[in-house]
C-alpha atoms as a PDB file:
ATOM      1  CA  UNK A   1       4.512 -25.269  18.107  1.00  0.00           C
ATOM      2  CA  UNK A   2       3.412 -22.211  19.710  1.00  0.00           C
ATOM      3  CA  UNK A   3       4.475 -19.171  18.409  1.00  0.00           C
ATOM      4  CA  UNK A   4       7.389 -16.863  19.351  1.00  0.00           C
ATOM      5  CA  UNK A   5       7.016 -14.398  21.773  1.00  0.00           C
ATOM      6  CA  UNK A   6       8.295 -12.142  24.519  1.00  0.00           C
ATOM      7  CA  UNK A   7       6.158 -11.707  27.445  1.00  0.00           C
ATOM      8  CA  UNK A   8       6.460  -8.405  29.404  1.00  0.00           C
ATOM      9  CA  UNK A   9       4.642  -7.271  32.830  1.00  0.00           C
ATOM     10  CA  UNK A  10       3.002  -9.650  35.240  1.00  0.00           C
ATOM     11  CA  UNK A  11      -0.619  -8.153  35.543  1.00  0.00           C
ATOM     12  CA  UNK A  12      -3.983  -9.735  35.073  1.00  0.00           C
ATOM     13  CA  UNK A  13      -4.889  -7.903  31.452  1.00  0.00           C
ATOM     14  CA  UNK A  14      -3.491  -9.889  29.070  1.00  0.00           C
ATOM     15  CA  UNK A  15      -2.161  -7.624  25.571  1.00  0.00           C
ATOM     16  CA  UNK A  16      -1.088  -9.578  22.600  1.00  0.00           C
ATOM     17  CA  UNK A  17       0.930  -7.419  20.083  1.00  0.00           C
ATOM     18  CA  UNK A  18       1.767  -7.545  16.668  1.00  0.00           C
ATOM     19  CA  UNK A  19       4.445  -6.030  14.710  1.00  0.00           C
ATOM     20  CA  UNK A  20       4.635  -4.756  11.322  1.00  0.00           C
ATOM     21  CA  UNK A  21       6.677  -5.680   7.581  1.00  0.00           C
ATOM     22  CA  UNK A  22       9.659  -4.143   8.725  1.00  0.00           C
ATOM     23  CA  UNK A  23      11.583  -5.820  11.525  1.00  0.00           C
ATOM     24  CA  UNK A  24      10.381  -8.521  14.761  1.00  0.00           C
ATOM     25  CA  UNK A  25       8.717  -7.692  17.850  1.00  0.00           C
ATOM     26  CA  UNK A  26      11.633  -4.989  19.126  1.00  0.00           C
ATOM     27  CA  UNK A  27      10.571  -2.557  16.984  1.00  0.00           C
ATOM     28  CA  UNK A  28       8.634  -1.560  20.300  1.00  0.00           C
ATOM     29  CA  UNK A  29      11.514  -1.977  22.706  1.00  0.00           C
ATOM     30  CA  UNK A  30      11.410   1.947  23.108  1.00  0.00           C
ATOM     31  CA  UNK A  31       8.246   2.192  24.329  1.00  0.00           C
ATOM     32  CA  UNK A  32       8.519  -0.370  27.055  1.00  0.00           C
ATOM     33  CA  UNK A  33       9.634   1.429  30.003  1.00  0.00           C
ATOM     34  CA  UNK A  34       6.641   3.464  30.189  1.00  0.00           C
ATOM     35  CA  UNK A  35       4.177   0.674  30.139  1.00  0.00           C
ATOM     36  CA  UNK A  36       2.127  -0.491  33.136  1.00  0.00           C
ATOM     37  CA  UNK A  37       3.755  -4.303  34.114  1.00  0.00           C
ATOM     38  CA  UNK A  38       1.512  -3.936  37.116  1.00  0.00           C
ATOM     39  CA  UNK A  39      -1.833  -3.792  35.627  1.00  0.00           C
ATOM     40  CA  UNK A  40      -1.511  -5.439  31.995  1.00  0.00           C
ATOM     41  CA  UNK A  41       0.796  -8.597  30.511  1.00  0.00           C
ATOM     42  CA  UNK A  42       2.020  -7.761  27.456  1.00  0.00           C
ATOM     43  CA  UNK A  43       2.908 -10.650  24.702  1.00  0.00           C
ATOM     44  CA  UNK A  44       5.096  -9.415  21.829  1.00  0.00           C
ATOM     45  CA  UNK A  45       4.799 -11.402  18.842  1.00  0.00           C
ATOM     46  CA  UNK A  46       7.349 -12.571  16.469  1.00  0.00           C
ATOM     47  CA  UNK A  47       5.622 -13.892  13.111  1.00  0.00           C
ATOM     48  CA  UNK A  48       6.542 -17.171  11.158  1.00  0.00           C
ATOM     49  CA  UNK A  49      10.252 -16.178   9.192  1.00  0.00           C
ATOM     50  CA  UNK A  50      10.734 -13.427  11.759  1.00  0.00           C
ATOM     51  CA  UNK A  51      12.384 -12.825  15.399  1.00  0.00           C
ATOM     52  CA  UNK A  52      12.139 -15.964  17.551  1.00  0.00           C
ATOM     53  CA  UNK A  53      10.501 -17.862  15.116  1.00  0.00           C
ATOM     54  CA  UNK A  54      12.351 -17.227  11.952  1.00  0.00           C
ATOM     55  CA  UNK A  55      13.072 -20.787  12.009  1.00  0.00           C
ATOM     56  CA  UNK A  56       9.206 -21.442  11.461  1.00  0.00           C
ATOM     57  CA  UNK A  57       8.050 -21.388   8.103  1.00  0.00           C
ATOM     58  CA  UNK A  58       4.265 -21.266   6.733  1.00  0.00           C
ATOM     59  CA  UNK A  59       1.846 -19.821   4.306  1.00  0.00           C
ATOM     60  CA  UNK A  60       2.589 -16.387   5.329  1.00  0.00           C
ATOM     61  CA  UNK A  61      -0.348 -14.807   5.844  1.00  0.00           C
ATOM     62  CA  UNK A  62      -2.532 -12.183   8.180  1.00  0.00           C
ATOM     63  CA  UNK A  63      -5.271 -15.496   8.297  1.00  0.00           C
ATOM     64  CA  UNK A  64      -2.071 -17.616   9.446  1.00  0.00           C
ATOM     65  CA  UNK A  65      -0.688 -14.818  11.860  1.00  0.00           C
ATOM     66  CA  UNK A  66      -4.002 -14.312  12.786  1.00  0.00           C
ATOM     67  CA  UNK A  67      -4.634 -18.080  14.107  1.00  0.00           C
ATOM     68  CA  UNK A  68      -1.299 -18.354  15.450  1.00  0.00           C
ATOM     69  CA  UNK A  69      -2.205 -14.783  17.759  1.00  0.00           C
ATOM     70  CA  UNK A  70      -5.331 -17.495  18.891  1.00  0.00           C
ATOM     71  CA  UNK A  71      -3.567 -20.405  19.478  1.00  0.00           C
ATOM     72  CA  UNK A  72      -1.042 -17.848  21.760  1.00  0.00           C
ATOM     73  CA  UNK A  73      -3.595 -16.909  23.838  1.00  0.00           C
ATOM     74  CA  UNK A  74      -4.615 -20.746  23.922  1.00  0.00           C
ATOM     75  CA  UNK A  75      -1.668 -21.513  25.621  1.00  0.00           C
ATOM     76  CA  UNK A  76      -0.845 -18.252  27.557  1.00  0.00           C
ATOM     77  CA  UNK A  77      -4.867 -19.571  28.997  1.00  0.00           C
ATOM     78  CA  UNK A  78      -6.238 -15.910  28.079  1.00  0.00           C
ATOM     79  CA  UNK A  79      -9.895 -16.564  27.570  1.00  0.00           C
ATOM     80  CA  UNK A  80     -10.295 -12.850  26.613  1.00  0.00           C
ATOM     81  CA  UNK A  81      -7.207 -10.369  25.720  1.00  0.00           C
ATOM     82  CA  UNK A  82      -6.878  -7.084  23.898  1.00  0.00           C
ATOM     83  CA  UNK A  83      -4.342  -7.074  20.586  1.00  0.00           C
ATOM     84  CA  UNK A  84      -2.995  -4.666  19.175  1.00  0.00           C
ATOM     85  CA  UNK A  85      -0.755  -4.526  15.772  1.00  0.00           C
ATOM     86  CA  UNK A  86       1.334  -2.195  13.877  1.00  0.00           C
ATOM     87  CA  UNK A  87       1.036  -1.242  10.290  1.00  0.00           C
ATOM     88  CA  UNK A  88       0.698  -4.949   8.985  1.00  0.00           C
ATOM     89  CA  UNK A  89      -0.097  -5.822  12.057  1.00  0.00           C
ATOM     90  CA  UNK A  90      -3.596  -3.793  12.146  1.00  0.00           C
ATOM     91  CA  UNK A  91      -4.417  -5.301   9.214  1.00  0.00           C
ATOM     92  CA  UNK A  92      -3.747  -8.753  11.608  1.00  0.00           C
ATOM     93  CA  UNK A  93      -6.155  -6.537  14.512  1.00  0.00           C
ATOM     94  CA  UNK A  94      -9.156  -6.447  12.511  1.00  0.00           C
ATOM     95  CA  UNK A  95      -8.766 -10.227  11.494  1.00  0.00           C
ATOM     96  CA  UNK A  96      -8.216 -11.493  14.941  1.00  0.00           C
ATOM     97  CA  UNK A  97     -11.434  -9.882  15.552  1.00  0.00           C
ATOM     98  CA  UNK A  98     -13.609 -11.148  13.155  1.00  0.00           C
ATOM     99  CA  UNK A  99     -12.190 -14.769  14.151  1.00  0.00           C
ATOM    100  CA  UNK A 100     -12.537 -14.460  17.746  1.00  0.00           C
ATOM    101  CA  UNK A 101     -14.963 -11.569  18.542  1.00  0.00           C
ATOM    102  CA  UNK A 102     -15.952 -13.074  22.157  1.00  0.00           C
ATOM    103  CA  UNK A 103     -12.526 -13.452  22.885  1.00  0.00           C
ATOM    104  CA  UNK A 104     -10.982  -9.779  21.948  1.00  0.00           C
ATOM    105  CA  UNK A 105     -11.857  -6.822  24.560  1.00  0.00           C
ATOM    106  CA  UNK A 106     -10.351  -4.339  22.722  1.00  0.00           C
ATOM    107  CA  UNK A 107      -8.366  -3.443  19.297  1.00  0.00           C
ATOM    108  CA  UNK A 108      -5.616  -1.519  19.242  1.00  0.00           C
ATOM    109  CA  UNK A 109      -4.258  -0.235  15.349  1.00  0.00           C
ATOM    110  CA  UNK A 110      -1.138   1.628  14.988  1.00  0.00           C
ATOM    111  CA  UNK A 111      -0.255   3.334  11.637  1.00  0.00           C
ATOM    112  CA  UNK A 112      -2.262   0.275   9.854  1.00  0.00           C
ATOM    113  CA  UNK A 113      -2.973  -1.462   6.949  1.00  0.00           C
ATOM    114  CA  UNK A 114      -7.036  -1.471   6.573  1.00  0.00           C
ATOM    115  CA  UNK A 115      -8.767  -4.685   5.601  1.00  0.00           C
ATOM    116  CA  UNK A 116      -9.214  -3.648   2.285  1.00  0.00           C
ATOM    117  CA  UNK A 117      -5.322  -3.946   1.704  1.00  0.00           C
ATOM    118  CA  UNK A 118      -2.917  -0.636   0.996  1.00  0.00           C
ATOM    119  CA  UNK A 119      -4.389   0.045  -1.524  1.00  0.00           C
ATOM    120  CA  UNK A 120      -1.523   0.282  -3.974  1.00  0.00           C
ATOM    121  CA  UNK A 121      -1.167   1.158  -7.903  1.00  0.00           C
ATOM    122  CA  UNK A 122       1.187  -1.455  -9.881  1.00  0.00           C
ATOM    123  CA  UNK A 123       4.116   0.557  -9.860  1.00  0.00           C
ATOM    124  CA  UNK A 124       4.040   1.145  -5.938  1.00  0.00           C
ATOM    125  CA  UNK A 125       3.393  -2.483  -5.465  1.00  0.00           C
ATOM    126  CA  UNK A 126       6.237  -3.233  -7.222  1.00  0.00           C
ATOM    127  CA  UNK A 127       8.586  -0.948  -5.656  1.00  0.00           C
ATOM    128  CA  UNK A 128       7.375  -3.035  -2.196  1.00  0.00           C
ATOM    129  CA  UNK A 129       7.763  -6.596  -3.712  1.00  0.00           C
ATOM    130  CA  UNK A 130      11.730  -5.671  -5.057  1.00  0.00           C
ATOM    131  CA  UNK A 131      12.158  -4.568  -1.212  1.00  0.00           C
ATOM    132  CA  UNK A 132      13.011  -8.090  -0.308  1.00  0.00           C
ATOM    133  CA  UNK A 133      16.166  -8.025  -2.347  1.00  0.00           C
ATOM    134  CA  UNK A 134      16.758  -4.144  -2.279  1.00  0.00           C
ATOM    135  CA  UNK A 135      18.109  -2.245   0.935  1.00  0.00           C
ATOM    136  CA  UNK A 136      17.716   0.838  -1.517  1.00  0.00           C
ATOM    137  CA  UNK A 137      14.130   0.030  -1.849  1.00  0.00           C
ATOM    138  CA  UNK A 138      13.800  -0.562   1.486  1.00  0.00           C
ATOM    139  CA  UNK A 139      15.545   2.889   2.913  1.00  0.00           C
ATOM    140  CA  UNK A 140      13.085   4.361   0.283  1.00  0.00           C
ATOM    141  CA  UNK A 141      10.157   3.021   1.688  1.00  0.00           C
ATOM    142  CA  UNK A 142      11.156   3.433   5.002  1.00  0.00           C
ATOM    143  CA  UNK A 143      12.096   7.495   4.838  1.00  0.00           C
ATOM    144  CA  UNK A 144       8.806   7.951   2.488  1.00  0.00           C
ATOM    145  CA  UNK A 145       6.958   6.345   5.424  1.00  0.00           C
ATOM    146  CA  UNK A 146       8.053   9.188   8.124  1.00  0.00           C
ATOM    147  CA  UNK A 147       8.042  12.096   4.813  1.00  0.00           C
ATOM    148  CA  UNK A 148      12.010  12.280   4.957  1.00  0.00           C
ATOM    149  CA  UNK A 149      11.782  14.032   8.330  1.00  0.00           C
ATOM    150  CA  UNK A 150      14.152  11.276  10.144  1.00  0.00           C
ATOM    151  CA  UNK A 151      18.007  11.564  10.428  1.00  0.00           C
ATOM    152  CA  UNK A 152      18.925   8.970   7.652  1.00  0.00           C
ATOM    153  CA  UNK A 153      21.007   6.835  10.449  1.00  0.00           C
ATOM    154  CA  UNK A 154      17.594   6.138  12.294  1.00  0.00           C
ATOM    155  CA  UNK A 155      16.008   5.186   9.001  1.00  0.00           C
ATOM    156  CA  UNK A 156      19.515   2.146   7.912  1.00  0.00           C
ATOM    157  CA  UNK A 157      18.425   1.388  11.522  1.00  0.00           C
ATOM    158  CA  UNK A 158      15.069   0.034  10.666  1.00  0.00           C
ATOM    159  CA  UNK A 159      16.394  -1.311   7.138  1.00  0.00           C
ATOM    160  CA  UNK A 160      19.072  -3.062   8.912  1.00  0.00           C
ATOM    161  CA  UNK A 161      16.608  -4.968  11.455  1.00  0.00           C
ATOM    162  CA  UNK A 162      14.648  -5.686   8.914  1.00  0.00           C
ATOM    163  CA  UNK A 163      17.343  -7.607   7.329  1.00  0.00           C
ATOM    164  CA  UNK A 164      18.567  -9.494  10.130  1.00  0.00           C
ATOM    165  CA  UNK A 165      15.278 -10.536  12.251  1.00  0.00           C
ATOM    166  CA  UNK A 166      13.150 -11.689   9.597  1.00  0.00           C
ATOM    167  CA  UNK A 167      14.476 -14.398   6.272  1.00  0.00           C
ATOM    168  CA  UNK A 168      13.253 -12.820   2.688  1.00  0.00           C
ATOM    169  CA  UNK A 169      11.266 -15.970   2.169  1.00  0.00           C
ATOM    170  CA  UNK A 170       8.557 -14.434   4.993  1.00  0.00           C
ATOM    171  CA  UNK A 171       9.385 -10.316   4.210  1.00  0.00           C
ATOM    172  CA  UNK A 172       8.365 -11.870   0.531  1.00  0.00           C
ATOM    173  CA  UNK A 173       5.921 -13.856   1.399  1.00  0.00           C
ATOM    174  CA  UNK A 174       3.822 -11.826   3.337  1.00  0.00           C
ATOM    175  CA  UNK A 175       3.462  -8.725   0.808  1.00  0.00           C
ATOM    176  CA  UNK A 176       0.452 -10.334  -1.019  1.00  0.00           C
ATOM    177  CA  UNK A 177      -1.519 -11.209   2.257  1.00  0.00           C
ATOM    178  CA  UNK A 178      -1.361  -7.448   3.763  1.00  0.00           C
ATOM    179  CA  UNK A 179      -1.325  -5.288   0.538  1.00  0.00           C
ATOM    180  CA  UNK A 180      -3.730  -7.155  -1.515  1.00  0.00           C
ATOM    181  CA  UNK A 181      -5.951  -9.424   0.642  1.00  0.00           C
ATOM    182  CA  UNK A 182      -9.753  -7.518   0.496  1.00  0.00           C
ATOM    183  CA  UNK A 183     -11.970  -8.691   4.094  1.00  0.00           C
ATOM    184  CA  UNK A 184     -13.567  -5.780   4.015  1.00  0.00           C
ATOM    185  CA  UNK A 185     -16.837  -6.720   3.327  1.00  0.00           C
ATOM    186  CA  UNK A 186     -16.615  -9.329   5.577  1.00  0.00           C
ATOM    187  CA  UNK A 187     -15.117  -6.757   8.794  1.00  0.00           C
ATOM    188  CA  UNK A 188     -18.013  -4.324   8.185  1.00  0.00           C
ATOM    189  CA  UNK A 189     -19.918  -3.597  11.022  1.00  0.00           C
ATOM    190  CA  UNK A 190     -17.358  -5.354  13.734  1.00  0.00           C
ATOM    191  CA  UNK A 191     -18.451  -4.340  17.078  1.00  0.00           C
ATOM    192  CA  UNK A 192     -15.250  -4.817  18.625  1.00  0.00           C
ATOM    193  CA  UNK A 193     -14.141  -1.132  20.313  1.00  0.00           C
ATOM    194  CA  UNK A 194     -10.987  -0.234  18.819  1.00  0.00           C
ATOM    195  CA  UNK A 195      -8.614   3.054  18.447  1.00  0.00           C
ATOM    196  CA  UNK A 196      -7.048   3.864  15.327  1.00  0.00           C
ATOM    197  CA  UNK A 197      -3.767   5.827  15.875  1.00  0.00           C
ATOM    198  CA  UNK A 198      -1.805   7.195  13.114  1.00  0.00           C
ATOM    199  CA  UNK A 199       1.167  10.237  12.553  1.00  0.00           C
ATOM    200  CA  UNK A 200       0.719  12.475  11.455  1.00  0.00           C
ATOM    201  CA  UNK A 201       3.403  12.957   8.735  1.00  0.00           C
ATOM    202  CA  UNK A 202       1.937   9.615   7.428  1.00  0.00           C
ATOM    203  CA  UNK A 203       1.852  10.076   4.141  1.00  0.00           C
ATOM    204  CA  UNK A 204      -0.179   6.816   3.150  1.00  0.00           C
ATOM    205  CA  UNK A 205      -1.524   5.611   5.842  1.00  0.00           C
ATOM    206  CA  UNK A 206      -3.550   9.115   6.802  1.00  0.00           C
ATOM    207  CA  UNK A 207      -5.978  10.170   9.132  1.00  0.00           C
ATOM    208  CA  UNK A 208      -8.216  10.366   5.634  1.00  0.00           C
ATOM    209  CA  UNK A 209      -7.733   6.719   5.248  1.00  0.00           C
ATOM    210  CA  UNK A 210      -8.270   5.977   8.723  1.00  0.00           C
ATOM    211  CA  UNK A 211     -11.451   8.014   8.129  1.00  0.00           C
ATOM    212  CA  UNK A 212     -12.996   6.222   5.054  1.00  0.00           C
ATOM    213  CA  UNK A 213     -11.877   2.415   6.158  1.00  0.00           C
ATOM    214  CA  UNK A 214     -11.816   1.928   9.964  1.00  0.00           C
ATOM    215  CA  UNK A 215     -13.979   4.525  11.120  1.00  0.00           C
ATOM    216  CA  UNK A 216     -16.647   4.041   8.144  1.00  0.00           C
ATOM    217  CA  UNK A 217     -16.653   0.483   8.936  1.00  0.00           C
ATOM    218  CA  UNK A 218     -16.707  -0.003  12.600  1.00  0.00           C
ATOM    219  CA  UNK A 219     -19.319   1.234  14.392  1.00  0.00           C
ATOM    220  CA  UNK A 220     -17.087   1.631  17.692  1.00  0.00           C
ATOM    221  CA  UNK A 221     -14.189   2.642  15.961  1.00  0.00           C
ATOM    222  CA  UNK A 222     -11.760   6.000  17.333  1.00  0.00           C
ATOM    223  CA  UNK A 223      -9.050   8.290  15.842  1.00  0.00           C
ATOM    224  CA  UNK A 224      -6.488   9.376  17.410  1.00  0.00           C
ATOM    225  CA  UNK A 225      -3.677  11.188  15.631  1.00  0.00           C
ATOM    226  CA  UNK A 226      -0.179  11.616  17.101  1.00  0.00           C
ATOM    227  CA  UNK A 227       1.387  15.077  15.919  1.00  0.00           C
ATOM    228  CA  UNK A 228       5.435  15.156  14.499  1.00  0.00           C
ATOM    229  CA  UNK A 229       5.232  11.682  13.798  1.00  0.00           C
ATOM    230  CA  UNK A 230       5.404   9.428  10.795  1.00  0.00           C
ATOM    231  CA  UNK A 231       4.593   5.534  10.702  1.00  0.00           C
ATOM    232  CA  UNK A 232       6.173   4.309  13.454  1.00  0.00           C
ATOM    233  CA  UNK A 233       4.768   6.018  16.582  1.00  0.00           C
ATOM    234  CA  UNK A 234       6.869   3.395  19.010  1.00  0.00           C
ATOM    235  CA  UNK A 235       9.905   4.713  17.408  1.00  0.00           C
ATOM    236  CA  UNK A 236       9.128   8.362  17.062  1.00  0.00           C
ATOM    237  CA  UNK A 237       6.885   9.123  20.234  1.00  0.00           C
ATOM    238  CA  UNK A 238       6.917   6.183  22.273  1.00  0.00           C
ATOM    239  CA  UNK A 239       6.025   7.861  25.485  1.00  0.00           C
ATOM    240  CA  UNK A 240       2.448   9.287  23.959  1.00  0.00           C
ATOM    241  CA  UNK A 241       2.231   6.089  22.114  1.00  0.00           C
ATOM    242  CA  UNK A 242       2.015   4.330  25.331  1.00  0.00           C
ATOM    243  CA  UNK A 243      -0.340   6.607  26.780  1.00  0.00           C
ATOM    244  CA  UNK A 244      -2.651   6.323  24.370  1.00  0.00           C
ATOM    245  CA  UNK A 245      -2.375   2.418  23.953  1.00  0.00           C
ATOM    246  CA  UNK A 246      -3.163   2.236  27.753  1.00  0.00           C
ATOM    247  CA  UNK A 247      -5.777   5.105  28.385  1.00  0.00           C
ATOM    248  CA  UNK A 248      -7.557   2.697  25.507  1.00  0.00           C
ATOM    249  CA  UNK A 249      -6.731  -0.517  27.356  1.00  0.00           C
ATOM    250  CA  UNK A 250      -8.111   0.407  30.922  1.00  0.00           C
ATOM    251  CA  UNK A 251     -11.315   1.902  29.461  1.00  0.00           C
ATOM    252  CA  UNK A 252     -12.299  -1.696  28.391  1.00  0.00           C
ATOM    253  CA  UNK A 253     -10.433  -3.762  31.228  1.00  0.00           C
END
């Protein structure tokens, strides 16, 4: 069974994207009206326990995702595609990469997790593992992800679709795979050219981060940081978001 997806555009450039923890594949519906259909096809990716496949269940895991982003393109007949990922989803970026490095043009990481992991101390980690049952954990995650800049309505927005496009036996299930999983050694020195694009009122995943992980690691690695803007750039500045994403894309068509 292939994975769930939503295709988008009807050009020759084939994009696969991945989303993050929180919430399916429409997390980027308000970027998509400023996207090239013309030039690029974009396929929006629902993981296993989330979106249109919440009825699929697995190991849940970025190797998992990560194989099912291959077998996508397998079917989709995209012998070579750019991917791009959000948060979790970067994390997903680097190890489509390393599995496929013929295959991927370009890389695209939004506001993500390196392949180290996130990094966390115990007590952070398990704030993020009683998310699953917690909507309080989750609004606090969620407004310490954008510094408390965001009107608190926008931020039960993303808690809410959180809720109700993914089951808690994936949001669970996945934790351990992004936040903990080390491939760093292994992604070192990945060739694949890839932008790194963060907020800048990020206050853990930073353009420091970004800095000492992606960029120390990849020898054709970029920064690019979006100003007045948290962890969720699709959400927050959509329009320059896009821009970037596709300035990127056509340079390695």
């Amino acid at each position: 069974m292939i994975i769930g997806h939503t295709l988008y555009g009807r050009g020759s450039e084939g994009v696969i994207v991945c989303h993050g923890w929180f919430g399916d594949s429409r997390v980027f519906d308000p970027m998509l009206p400023w996207l090239d259909a013309d030039t690029f096809t974009y396929a929006f990716v629902d993981y296993r326990g989330y979106g249109k496949s919440k009825s699929m269940s697995g190991g849940y895991t970025v190797g998992e995702i990560a194989s099912d982003v291959l077998a996508l393109a397998d079917s989709l007949r995209w012998a070579r595609f750019h991917v791009i990922g959000h948060s979790m989803g970067g994390k997903v970026v680097q190890r489509v990469a390393l599995n496929a490095p013929d295959r991927v043009k370009s890389g695209i990481a939004v506001t993500p997790v390196p392949a180290c992991g996130a990094r966390f101390d115990d007590q952070t980690y398990q704030m993020f593992a009683g998310a699953p049952e917690s909507d309080e954990k989750r609004y606090g995650i969620t407004d310490f992800s954008v510094s408390g800049r965001l009107t608190p309505r926008w931020v039960q927005s993303i808690v809410r679709a959180s809720r109700e496009t993914s089951t808690v036996e994936a949001f669970r299930g996945y934790l351990p795979s992004w936040a903990r999983e080390d491939f760093s050694a292994e992604a070192e020195g990945l060739k694949t050219p890839m932008r790194v694009i963060v907020g800048e009122f990020d206050p853990k995943l930073s353009p420091e981060v970004m800095r000492e992980t992606f960029l120390a690691w990849y020898p054709n690695a970029e920064l690019q940081v979006i100003g007045n803007c948290g962890h969720y750039p699709m959400q927050e500045a959509p329009v320059r978001l896009a821009t970037l994403i596709e300035e990127f894309l056509g340079r390695h068509k």
